[in-house]
Protein backbone atom coordinates (compact mmCIF):
# COMPACT_ATOMS: atom_id res chain seq x y z
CA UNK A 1 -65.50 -14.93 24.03
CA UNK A 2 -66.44 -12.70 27.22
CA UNK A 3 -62.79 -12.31 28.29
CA UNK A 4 -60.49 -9.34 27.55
CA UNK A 5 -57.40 -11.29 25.61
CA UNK A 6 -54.73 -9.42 23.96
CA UNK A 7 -51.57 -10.64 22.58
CA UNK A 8 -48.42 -8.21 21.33
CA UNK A 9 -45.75 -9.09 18.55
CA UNK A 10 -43.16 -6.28 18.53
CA UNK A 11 -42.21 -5.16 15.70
CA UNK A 12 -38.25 -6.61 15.01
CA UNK A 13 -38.36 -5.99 11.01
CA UNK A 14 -38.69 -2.24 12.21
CA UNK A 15 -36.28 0.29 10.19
CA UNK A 16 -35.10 3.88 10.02
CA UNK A 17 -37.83 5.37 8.19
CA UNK A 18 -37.39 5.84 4.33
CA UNK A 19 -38.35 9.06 3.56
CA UNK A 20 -39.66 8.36 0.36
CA UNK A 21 -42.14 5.56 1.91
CA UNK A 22 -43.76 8.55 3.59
CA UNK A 23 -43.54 11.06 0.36
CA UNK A 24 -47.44 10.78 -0.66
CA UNK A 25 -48.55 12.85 2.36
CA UNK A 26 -46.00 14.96 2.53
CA UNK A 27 -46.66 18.88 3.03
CA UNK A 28 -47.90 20.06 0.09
CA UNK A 29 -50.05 16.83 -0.48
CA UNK A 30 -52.22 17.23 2.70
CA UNK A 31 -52.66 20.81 2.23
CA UNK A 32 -53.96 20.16 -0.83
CA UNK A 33 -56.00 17.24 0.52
CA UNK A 34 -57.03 19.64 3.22
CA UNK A 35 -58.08 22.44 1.33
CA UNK A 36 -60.17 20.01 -0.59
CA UNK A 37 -62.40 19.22 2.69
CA UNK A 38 -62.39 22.36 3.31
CA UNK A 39 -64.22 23.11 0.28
CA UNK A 40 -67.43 20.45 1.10
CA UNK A 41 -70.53 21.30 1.69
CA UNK A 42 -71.03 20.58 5.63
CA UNK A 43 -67.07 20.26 6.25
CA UNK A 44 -66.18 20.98 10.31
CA UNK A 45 -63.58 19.37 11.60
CA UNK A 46 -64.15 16.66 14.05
CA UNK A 47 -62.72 17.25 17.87
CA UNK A 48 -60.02 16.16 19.64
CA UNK A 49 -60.99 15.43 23.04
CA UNK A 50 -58.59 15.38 26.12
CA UNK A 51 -59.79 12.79 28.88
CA UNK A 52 -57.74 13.97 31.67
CA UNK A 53 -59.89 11.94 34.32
CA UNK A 54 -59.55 8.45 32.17
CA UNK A 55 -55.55 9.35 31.65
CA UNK A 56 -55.31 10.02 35.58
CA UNK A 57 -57.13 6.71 35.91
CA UNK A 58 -54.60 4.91 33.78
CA UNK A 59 -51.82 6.31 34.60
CA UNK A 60 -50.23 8.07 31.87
CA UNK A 61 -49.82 11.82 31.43
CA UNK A 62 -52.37 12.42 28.77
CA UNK A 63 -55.11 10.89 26.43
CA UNK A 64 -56.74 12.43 23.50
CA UNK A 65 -59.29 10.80 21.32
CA UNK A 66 -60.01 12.15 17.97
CA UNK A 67 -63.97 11.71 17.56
CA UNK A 68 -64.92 10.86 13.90
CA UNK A 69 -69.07 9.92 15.20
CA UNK A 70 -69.27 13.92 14.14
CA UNK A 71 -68.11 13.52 10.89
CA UNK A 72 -70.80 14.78 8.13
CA UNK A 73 -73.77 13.46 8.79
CA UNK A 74 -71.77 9.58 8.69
CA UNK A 75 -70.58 9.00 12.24
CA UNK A 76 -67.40 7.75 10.64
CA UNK A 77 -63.64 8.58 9.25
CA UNK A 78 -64.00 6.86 6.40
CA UNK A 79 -65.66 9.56 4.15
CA UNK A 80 -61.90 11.57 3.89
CA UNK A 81 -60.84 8.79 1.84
CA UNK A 82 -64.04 8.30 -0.46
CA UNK A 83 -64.73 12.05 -1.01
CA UNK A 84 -60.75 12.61 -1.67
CA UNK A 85 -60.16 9.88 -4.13
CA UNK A 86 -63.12 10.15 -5.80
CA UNK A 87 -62.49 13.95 -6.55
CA UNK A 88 -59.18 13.05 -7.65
CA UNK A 89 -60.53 10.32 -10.48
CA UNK A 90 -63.50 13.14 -11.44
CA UNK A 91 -60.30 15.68 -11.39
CA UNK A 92 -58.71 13.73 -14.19
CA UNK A 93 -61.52 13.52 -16.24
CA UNK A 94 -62.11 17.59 -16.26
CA UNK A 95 -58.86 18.32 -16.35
CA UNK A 96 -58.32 20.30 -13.20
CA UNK A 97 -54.72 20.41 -11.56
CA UNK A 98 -54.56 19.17 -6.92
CA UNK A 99 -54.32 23.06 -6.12
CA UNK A 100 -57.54 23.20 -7.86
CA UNK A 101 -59.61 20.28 -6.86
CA UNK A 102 -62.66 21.70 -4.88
CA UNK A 103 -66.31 20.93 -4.89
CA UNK A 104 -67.15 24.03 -6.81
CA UNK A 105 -64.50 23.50 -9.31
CA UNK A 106 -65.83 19.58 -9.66
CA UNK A 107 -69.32 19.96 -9.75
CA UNK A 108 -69.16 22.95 -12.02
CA UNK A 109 -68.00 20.39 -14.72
CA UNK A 110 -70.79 17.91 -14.03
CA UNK A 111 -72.43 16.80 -17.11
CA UNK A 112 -68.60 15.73 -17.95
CA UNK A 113 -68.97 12.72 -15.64
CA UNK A 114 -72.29 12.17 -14.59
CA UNK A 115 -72.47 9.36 -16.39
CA UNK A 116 -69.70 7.35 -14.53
CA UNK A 117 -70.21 4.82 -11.73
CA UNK A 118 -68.20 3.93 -8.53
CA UNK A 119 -68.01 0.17 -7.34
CA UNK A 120 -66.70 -1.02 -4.04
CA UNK A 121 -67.03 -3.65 -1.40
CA UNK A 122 -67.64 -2.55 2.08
CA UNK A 123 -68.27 -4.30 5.52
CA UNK A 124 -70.22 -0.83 6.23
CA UNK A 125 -68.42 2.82 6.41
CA UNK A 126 -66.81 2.52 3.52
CA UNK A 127 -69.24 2.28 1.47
CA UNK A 128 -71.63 4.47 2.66
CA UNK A 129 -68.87 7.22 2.60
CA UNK A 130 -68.55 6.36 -1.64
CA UNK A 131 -72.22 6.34 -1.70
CA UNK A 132 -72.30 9.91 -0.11
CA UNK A 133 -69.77 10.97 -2.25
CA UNK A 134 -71.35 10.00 -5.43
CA UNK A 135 -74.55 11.51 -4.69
CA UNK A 136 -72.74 14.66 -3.53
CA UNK A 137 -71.06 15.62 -7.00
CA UNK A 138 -73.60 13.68 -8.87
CA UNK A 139 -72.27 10.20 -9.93
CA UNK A 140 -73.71 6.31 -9.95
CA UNK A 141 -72.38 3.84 -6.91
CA UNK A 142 -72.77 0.18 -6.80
CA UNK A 143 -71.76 -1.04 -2.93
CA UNK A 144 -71.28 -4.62 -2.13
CA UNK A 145 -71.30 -5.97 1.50
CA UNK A 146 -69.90 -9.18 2.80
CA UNK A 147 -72.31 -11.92 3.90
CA UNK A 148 -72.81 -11.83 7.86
CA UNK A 149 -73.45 -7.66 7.01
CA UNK A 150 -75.80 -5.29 9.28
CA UNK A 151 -79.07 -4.97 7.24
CA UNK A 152 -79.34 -1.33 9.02
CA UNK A 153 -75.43 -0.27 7.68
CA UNK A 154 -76.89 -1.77 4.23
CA UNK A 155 -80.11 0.29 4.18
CA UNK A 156 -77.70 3.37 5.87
CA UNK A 157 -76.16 2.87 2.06
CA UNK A 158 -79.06 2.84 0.28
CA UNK A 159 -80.01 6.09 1.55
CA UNK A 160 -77.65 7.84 -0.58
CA UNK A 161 -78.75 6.23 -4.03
CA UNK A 162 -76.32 3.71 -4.23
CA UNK A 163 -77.77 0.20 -5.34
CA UNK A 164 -75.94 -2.05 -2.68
CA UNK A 165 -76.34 -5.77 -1.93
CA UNK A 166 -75.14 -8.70 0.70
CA UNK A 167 -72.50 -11.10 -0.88
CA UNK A 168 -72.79 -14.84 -0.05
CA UNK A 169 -68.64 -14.00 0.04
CA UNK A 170 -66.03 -12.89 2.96
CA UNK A 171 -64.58 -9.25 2.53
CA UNK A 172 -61.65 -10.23 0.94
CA UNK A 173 -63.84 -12.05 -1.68
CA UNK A 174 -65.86 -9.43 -2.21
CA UNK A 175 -63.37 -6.67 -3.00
CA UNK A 176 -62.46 -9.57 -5.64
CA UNK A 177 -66.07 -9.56 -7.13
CA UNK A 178 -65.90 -5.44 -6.84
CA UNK A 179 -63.04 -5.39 -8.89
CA UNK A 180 -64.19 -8.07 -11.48
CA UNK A 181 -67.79 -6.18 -12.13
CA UNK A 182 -65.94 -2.76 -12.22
CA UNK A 183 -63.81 -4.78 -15.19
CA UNK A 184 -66.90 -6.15 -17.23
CA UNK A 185 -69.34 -3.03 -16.48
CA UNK A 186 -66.60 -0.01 -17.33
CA UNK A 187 -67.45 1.15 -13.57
CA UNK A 188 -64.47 2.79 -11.62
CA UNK A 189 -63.23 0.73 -8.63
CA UNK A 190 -63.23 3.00 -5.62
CA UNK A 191 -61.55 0.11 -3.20
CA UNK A 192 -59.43 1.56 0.05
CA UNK A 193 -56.91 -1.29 -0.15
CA UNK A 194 -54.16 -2.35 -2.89
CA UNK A 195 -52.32 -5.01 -4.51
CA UNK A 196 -50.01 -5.36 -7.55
CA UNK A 197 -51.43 -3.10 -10.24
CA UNK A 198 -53.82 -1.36 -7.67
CA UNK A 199 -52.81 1.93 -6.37
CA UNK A 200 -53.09 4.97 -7.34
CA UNK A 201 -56.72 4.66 -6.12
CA UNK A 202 -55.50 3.28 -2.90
CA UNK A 203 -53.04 5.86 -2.00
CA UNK A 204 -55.32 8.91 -2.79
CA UNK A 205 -57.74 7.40 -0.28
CA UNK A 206 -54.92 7.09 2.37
CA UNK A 207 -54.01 10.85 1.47
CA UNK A 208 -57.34 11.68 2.06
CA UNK A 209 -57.05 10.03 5.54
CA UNK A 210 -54.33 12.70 6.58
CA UNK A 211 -56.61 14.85 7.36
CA UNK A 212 -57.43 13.51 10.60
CA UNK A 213 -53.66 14.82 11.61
CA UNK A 214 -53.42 18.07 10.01
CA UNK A 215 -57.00 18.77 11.87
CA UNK A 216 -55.27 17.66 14.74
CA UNK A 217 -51.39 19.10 14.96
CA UNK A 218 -49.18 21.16 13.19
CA UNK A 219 -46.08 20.98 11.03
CA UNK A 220 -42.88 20.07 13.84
CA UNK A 221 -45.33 20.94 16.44
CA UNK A 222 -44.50 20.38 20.07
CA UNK A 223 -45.77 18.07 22.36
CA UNK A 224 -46.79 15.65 19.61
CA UNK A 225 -47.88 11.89 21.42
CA UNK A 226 -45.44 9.87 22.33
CA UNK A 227 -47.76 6.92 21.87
CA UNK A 228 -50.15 5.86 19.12
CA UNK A 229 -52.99 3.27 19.06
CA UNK A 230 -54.48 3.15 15.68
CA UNK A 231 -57.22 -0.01 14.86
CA UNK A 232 -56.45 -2.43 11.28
CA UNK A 233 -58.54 -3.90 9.08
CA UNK A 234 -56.44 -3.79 5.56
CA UNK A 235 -54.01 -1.32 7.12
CA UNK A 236 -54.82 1.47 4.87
CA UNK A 237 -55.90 3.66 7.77
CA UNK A 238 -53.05 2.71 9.93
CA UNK A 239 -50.64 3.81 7.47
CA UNK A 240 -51.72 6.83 6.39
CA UNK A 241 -51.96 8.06 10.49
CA UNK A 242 -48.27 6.63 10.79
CA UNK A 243 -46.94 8.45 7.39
CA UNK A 244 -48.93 11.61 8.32
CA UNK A 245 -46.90 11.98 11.75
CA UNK A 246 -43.63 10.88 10.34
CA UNK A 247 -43.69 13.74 8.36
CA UNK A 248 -45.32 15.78 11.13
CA UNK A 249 -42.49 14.99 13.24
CA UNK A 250 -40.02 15.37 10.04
CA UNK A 251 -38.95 12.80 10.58
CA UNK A 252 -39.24 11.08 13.53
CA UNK A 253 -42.09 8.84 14.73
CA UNK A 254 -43.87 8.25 18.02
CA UNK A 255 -43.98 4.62 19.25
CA UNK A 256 -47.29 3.33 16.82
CA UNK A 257 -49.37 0.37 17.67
CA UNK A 258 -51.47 -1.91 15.51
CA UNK A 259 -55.21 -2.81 16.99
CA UNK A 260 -56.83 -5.76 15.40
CA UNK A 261 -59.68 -8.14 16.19
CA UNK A 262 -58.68 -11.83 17.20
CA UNK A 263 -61.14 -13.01 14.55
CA UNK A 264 -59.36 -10.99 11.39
CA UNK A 265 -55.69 -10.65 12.36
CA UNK A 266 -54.30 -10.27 9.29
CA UNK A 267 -51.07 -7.95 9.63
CA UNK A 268 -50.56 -9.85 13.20
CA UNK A 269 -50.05 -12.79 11.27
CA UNK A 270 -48.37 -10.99 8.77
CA UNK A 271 -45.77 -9.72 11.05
CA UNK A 272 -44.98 -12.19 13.04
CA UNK A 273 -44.37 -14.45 9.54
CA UNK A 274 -42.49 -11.63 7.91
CA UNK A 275 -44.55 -11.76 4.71
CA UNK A 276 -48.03 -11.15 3.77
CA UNK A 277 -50.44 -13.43 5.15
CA UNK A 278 -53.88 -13.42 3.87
CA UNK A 279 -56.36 -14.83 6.70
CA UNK A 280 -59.04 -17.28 5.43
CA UNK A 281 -62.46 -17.91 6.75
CA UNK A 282 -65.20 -16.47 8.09
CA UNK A 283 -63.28 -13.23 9.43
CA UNK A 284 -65.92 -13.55 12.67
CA UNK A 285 -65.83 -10.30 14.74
CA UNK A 286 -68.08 -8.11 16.36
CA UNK A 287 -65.44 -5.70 15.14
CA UNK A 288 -67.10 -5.35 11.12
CA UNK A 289 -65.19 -2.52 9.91
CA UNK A 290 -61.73 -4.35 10.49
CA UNK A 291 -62.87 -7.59 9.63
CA UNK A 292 -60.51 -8.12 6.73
CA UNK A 293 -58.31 -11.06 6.09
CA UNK A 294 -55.14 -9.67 3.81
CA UNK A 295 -53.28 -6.59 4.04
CA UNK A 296 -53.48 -3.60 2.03
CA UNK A 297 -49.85 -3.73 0.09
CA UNK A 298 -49.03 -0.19 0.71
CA UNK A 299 -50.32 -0.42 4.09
CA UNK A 300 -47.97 -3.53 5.06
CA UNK A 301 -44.74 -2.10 3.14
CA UNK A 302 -45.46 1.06 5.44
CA UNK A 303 -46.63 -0.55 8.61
CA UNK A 304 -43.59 -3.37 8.41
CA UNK A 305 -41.34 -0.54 7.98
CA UNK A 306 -42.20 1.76 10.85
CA UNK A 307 -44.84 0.58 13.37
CA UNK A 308 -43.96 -0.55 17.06
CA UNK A 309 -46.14 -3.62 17.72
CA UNK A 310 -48.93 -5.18 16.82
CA UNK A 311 -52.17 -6.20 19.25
CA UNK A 312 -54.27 -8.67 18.79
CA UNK A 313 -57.57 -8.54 20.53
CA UNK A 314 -60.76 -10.43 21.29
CA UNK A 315 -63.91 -8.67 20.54
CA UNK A 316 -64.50 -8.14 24.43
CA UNK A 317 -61.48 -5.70 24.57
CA UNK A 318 -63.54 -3.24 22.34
CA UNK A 319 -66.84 -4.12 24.37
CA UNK A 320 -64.60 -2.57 27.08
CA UNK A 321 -63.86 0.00 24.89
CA UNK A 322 -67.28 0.99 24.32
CA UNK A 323 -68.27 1.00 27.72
CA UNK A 324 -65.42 2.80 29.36
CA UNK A 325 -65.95 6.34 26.56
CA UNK A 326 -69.71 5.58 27.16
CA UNK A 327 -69.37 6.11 30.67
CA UNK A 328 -66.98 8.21 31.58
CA UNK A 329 -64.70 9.37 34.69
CA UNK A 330 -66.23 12.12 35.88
CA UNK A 331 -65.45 15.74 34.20
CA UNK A 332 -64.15 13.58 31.20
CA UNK A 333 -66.78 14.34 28.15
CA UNK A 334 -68.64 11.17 26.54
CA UNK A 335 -68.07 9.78 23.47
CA UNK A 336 -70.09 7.32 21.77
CA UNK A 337 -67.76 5.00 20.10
CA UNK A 338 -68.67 1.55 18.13
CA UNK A 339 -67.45 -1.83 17.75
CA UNK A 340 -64.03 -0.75 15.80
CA UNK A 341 -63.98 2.81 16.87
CA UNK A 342 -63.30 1.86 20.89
CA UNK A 343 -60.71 -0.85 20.62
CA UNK A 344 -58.10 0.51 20.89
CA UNK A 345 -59.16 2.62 24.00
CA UNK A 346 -60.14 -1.21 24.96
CA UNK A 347 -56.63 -2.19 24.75
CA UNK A 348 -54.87 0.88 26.19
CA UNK A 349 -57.44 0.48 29.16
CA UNK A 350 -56.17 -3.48 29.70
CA UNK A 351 -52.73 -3.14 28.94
CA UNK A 352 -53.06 -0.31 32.07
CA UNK A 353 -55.11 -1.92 34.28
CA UNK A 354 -54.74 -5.66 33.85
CA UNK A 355 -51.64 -6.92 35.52
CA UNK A 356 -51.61 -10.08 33.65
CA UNK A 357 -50.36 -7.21 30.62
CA UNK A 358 -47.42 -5.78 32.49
CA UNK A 359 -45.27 -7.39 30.18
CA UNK A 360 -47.23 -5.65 27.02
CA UNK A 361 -47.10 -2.27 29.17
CA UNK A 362 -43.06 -2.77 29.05
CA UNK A 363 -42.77 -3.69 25.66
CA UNK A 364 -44.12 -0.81 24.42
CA UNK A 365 -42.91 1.54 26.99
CA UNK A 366 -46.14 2.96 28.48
CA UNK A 367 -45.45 4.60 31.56
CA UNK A 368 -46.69 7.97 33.93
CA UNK A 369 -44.62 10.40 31.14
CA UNK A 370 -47.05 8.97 28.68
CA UNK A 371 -48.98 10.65 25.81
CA UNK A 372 -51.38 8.53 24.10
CA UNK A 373 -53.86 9.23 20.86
CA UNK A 374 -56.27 7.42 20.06
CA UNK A 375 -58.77 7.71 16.83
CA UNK A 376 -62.66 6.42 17.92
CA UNK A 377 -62.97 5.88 14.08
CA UNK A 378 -67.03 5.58 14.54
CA UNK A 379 -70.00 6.36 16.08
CA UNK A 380 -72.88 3.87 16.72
CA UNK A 381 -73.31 3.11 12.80
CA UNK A 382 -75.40 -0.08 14.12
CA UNK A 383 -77.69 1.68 17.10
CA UNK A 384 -79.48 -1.70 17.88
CA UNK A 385 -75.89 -3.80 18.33
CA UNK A 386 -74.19 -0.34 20.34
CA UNK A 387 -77.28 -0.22 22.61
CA UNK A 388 -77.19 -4.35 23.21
CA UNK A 389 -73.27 -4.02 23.89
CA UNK A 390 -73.15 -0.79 26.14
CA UNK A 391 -76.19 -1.97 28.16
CA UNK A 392 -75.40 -5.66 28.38
């Protein structure tokens, strides 16, 4: 579909947040957390970029974009989660306490874990960033990729020693088939989305998410956005940004909206239902890192509880997306942004320009006075499909 389409569902089962919802990144957590990336070989932390031009253009007061393609040497968020919750499972095994958990402490300890292997399924970032992790402090990774996967994010896998494959299976099926080799092969399940009986794992990948805010703001800081646009594919990512500034704002929460691809709308369903909705099929999207079909547990019992709306969006919203950071208003700096990482500048440039999405625009209150972030979650992971897309 070459059209721009988006469709909103606010939010009505929205509730005072529940403080305890919000407890796992609270401040001692991401500190923690923090001072764990800190510790990594490499670790800078990515910029936040203010487009003043593109926010004049729009017509909102501000726009910052936080720019994960200069994240390590993987052009993606994604790695926070990996690297976090994978220290915290090598943590247990060598006994060594949050306050304590830093690459030097870990890999001191090595030949106590060496021998363990990570398993995960992965439509791309994910599982390059638990590949990279493993070969970082020294462990085994098995990856497993959804059929329909980019042989170049596969191979971008590979590099790092992990022995990764392409399913004949959906994403949601092959988290499934993760899960049930981890079960018959002893491996550890390193899987950034939970169910019943899954997640601890989960939520130490979401805390290791948080660091995108506390790089970004500080504690009760002023001037925090008023609006949020953060893309969905399980909700894991989602959440953690929303739970991170509830706490940030101690309390409080700036009017959050839910970006996901037409072909994989899985919380829009969800939401608009009331209950869990898994979405069956193909999952087709040019959008591959949010091409998921059922919510992350955690992520909907947060997301139902706090966000604004939910967007819906067809896969030429984030073409849009693309093209708009990769050519920017002049002064404005560029930022090269893929398939999942521009759509929700995609949507925010629609839902301001369009006037077939006034209504949207009102909804969610977006108006001169406002302050938008945005998180460009990616770089071009896939050069060949960025370069076809930005040039077409």
């Amino acid at each position: 579909m070459n059209k721009t389409v988006i469709s909103c569902q606010v939010n009505d089962l929205s509730e005072t947040p529940k403080a305890a919802l919000f407890d796992f990144v609270n401040e001692k957590k991401i500190r923690d957390v923090h001072n764990f990336h800190r510790s990594l070989p490499g670790y800078r932390p990515t910029p936040l970029v203010r487009l003043s031009g593109l926010a004049g253009y729009l017509g909102i007061q501000q726009l910052l974009i936080k720019d994960e393609n200069l994240r390590f040497d993987l052009q993606a968020f994604k790695v926070l989660g990996a690297s976090y919750a994978m220290a915290k499972c090598l943590g247990e095994v060598i006994g060594l306490k949050d306050d304590a958990l830093t690459y030097n402490n870990i890999i001191a300890h090595k030949s106590a874990y060496d021998h363990l292997t990570f398993v995960t399924a992965t439509d791309g970032n994910h599982g390059r960033a638990v590949a990279w992790a493993a070969k970082l402090f020294g462990c085994k990774s098995v990856v497993y990729m959804p059929k329909g996967s980019s042989p170049i994010r596969l191979e971008a896998i590979r590099k790092y020693g992990a022995e990764a494959s392409i399913t004949e299976l959906n994403f949601d099926d092959s988290v499934m088939h993760a899960s049930q080799k981890a079960q018959e092969n002893g491996w550890t399940l390193l899987q950034d989305t939970s169910w019943e009986g899954y997640e601890k794992v989960p939520r130490h990948i979401m805390q290791g998410y948080a660091t995108l805010i506390t790089e970004s703001f500080c504690q009760g800081q002023e001037n925090l956005p008023t609006h949020v646009f953060v893309q969905a594919g399980v909700g894991s990512f989602a959440a953690a940004v929303l739970a991170s500034l509830v706490n940030l704002a101690e309390g409080t929460s700036p009017t959050f909206i839910v970006v996901e691809p037409e072909g994989a709308p899985c919380l829009f369903a969800s939401i608009k239902k009331g209950e869990r909705v898994r979405i069956t099929g193909d999952l087709a999207t040019i959008m591959a890192g949010l091409s998921c079909g059922e919510p992350s547990l955690m992520g909907w019992q947060i997301l139902k509880s706090a966000a604004s709306a939910f967007l819906m969006c067809s896969d030429a919203v984030a073409r849009r997306g693309m093209k708009v950071l990769g050519n920017p208003v002049a002064g404005d700096q560029r930022i090269i942004s893929g398939e999942s990482g521009a759509v929700t500048l995609g949507a925010l440039f629609e839902i301001m320009s369009d006037k077939d999405n006034r209504k949207i625009r009102k909804d969610i209150g977006l108006n001169s006075g406002s302050r938008v972030l945005l998180f460009s979650t990616e770089g071009d992971t896939d050069p060949d499909v960025y370069r076809d897309i930005v040039w077409a």
